[in-house]
C-alpha atoms as a PDB file:
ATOM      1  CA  UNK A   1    -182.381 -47.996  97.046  1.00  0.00           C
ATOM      2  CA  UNK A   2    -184.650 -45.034  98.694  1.00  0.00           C
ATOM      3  CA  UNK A   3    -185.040 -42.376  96.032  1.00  0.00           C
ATOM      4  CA  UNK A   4    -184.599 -38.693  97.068  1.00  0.00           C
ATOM      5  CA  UNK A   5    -188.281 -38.138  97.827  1.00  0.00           C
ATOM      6  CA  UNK A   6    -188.813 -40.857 100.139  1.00  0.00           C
ATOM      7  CA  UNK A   7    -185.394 -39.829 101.854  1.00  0.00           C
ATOM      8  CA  UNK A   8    -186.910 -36.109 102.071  1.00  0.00           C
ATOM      9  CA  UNK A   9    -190.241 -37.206 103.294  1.00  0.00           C
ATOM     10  CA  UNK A  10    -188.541 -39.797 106.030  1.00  0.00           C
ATOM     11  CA  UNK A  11    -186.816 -36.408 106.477  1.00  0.00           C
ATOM     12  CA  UNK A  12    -189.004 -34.341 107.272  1.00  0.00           C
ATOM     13  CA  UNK A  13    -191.570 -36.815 109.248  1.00  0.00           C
ATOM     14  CA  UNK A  14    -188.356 -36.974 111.322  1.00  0.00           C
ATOM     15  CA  UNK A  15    -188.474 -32.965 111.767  1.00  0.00           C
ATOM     16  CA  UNK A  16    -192.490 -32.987 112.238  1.00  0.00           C
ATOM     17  CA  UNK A  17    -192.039 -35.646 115.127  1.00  0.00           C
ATOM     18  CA  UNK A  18    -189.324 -34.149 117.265  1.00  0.00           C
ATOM     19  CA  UNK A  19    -191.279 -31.065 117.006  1.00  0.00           C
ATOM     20  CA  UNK A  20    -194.055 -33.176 118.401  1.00  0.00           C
ATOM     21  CA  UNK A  21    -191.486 -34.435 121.402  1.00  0.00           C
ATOM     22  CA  UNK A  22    -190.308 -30.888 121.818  1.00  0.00           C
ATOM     23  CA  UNK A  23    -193.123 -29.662 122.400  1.00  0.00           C
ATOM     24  CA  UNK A  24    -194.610 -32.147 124.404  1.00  0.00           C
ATOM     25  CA  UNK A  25    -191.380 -31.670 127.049  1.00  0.00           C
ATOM     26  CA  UNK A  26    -192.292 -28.005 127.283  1.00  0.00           C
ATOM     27  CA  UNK A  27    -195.696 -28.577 128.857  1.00  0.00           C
ATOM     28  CA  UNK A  28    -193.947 -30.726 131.467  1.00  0.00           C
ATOM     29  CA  UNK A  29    -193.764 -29.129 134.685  1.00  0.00           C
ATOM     30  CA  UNK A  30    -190.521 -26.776 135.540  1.00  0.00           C
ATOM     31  CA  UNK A  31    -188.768 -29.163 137.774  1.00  0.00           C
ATOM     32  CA  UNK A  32    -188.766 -32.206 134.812  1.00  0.00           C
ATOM     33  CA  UNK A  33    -188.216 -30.017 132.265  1.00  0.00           C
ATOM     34  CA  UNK A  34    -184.804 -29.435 133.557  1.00  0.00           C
ATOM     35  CA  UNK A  35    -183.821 -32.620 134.609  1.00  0.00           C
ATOM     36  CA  UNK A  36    -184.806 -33.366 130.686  1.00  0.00           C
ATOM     37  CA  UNK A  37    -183.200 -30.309 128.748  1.00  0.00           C
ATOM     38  CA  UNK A  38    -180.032 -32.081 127.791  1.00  0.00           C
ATOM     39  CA  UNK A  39    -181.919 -34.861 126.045  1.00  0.00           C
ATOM     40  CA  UNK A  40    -185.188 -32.487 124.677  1.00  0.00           C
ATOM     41  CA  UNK A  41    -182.039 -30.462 123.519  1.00  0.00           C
ATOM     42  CA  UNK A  42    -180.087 -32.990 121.677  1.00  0.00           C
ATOM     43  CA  UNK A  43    -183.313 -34.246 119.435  1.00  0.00           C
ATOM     44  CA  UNK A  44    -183.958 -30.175 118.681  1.00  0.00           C
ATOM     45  CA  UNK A  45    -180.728 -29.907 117.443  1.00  0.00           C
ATOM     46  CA  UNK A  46    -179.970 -33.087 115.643  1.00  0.00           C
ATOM     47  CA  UNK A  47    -183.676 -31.932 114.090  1.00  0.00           C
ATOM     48  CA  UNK A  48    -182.339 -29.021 113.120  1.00  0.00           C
ATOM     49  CA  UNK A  49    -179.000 -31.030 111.462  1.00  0.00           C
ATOM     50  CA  UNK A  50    -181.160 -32.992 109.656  1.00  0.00           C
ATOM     51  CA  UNK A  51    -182.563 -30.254 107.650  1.00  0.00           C
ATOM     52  CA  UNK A  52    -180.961 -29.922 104.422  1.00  0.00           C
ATOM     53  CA  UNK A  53    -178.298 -32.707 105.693  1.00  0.00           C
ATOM     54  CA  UNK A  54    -175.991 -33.931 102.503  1.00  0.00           C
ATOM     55  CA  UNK A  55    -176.017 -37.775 104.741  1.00  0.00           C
ATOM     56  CA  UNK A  56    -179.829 -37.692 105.717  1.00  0.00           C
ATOM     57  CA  UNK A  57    -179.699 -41.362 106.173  1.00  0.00           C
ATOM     58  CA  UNK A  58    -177.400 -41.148 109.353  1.00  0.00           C
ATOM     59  CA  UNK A  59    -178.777 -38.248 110.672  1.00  0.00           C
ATOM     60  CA  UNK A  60    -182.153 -39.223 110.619  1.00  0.00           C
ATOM     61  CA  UNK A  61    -181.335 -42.438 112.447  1.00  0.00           C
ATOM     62  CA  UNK A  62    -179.281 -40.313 114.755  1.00  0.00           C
ATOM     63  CA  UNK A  63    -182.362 -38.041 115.252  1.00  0.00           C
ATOM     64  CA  UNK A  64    -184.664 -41.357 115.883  1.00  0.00           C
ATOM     65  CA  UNK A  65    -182.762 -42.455 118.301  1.00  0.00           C
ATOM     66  CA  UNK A  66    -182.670 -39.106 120.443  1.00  0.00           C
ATOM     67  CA  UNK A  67    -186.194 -38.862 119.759  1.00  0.00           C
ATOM     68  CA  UNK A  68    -186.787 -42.597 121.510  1.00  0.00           C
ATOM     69  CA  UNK A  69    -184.400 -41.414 124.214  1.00  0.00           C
ATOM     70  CA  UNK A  70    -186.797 -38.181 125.042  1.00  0.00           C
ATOM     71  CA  UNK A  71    -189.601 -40.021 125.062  1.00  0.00           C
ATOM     72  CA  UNK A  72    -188.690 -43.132 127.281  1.00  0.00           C
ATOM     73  CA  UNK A  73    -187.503 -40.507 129.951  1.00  0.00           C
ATOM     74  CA  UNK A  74    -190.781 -38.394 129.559  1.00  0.00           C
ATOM     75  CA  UNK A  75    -192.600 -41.955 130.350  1.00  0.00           C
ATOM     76  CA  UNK A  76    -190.388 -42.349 133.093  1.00  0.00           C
ATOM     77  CA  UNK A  77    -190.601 -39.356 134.898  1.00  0.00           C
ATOM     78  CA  UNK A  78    -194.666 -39.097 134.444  1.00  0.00           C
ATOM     79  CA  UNK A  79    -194.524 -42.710 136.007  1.00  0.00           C
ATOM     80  CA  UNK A  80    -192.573 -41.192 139.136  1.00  0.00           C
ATOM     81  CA  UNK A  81    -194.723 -37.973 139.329  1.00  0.00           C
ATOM     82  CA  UNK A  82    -197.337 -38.343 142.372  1.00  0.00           C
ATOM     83  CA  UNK A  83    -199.237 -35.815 140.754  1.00  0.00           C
ATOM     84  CA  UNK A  84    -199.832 -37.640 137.258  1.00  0.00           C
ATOM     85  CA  UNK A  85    -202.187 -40.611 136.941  1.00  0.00           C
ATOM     86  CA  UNK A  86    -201.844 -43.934 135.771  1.00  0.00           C
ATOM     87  CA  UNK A  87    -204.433 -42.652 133.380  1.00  0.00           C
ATOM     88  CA  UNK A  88    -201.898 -39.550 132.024  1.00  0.00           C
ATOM     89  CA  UNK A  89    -199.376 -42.194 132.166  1.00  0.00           C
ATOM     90  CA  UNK A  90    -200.710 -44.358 129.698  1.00  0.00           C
ATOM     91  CA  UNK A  91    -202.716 -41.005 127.654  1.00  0.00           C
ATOM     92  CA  UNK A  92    -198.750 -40.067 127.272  1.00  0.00           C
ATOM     93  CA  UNK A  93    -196.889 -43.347 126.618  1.00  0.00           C
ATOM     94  CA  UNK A  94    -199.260 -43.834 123.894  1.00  0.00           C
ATOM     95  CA  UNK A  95    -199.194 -40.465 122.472  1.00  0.00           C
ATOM     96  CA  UNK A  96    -195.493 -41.059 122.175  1.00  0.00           C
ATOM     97  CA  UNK A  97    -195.749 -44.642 121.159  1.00  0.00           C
ATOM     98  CA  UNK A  98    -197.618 -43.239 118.065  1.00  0.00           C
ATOM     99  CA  UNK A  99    -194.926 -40.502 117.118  1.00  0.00           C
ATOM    100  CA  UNK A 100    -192.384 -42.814 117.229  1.00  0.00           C
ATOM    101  CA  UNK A 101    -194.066 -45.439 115.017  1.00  0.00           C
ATOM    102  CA  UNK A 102    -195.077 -42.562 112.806  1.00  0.00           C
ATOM    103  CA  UNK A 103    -191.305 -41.887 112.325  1.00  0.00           C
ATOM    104  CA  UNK A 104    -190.510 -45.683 112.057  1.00  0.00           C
ATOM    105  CA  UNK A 105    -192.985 -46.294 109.326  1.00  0.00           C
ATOM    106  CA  UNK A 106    -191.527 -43.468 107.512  1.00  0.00           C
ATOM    107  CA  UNK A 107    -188.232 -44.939 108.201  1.00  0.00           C
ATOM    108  CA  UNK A 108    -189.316 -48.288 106.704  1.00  0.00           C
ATOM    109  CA  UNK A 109    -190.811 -46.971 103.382  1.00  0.00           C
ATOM    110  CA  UNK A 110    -187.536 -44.743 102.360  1.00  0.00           C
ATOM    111  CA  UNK A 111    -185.590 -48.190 102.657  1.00  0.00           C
ATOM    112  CA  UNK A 112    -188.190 -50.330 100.633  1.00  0.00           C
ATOM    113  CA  UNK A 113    -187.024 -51.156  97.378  1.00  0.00           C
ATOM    114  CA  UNK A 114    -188.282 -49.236  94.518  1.00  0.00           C
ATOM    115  CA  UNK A 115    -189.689 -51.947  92.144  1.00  0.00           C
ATOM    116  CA  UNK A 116    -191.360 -50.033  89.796  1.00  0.00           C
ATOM    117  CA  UNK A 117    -190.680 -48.864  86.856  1.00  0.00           C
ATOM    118  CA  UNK A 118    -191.057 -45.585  84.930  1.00  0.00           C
ATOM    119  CA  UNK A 119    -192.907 -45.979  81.565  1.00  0.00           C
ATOM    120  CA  UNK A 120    -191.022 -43.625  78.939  1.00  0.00           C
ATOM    121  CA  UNK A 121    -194.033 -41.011  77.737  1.00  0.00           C
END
């Protein structure tokens, strides 16, 4: 069972990597940015729902999901850019291949089972 800390660190790697998406969709040019708000929206806010949420579990996976969503259709619409390299292409699926395994590792190690065991002092 995932104790509180490693639910509030999943938690917040959660927050730290949607920032991370966020932020990464605001330095896309105008035009993509707002064929892309609806989805960059969604993982700000279910960021923002996951802070201080009383069912973290949930809305983290809600929030991973989003986050996954963002970033396939930031790959996507580099890929269909004229003006962005194969190079940039790969540079950003990468980058975002990264956060997103960041957040799955944390993911991981909130559901490992505890096995140790607290020595009375």
């Amino acid at each position: 069972m995932p104790t509180p800390s490693t639910l509030a660190e999943a938690a917040s790697m959660g927050v730290r990597v949607a920032r991370t998406m966020h932020g990464r969709w605001r330095r896309m040019a105008a035009p993509e940015r707002t064929r892309l708000k609806g989805l960059a929206d969604d993982v700000r806010k279910r960021a923002l729902d996951l802070r201080g949420s009383p069912e973290p579990v949930p809305d983290r996976l809600a929030l991973q999901g989003a986050s996954e969503r963002l970033a396939a259709a930031m790959v996507d619409s580099a890929q269909t850019d004229p003006e962005v390299s194969d190079a940039e292409v790969d540079e950003l699926r990468g980058e975002l291949a990264r956060e997103l395994d960041r957040l799955e590792r944390s993911n991981v190690k909130a559901f490992q089972t505890d096995t140790t065991v607290d020595e009375p002092r």
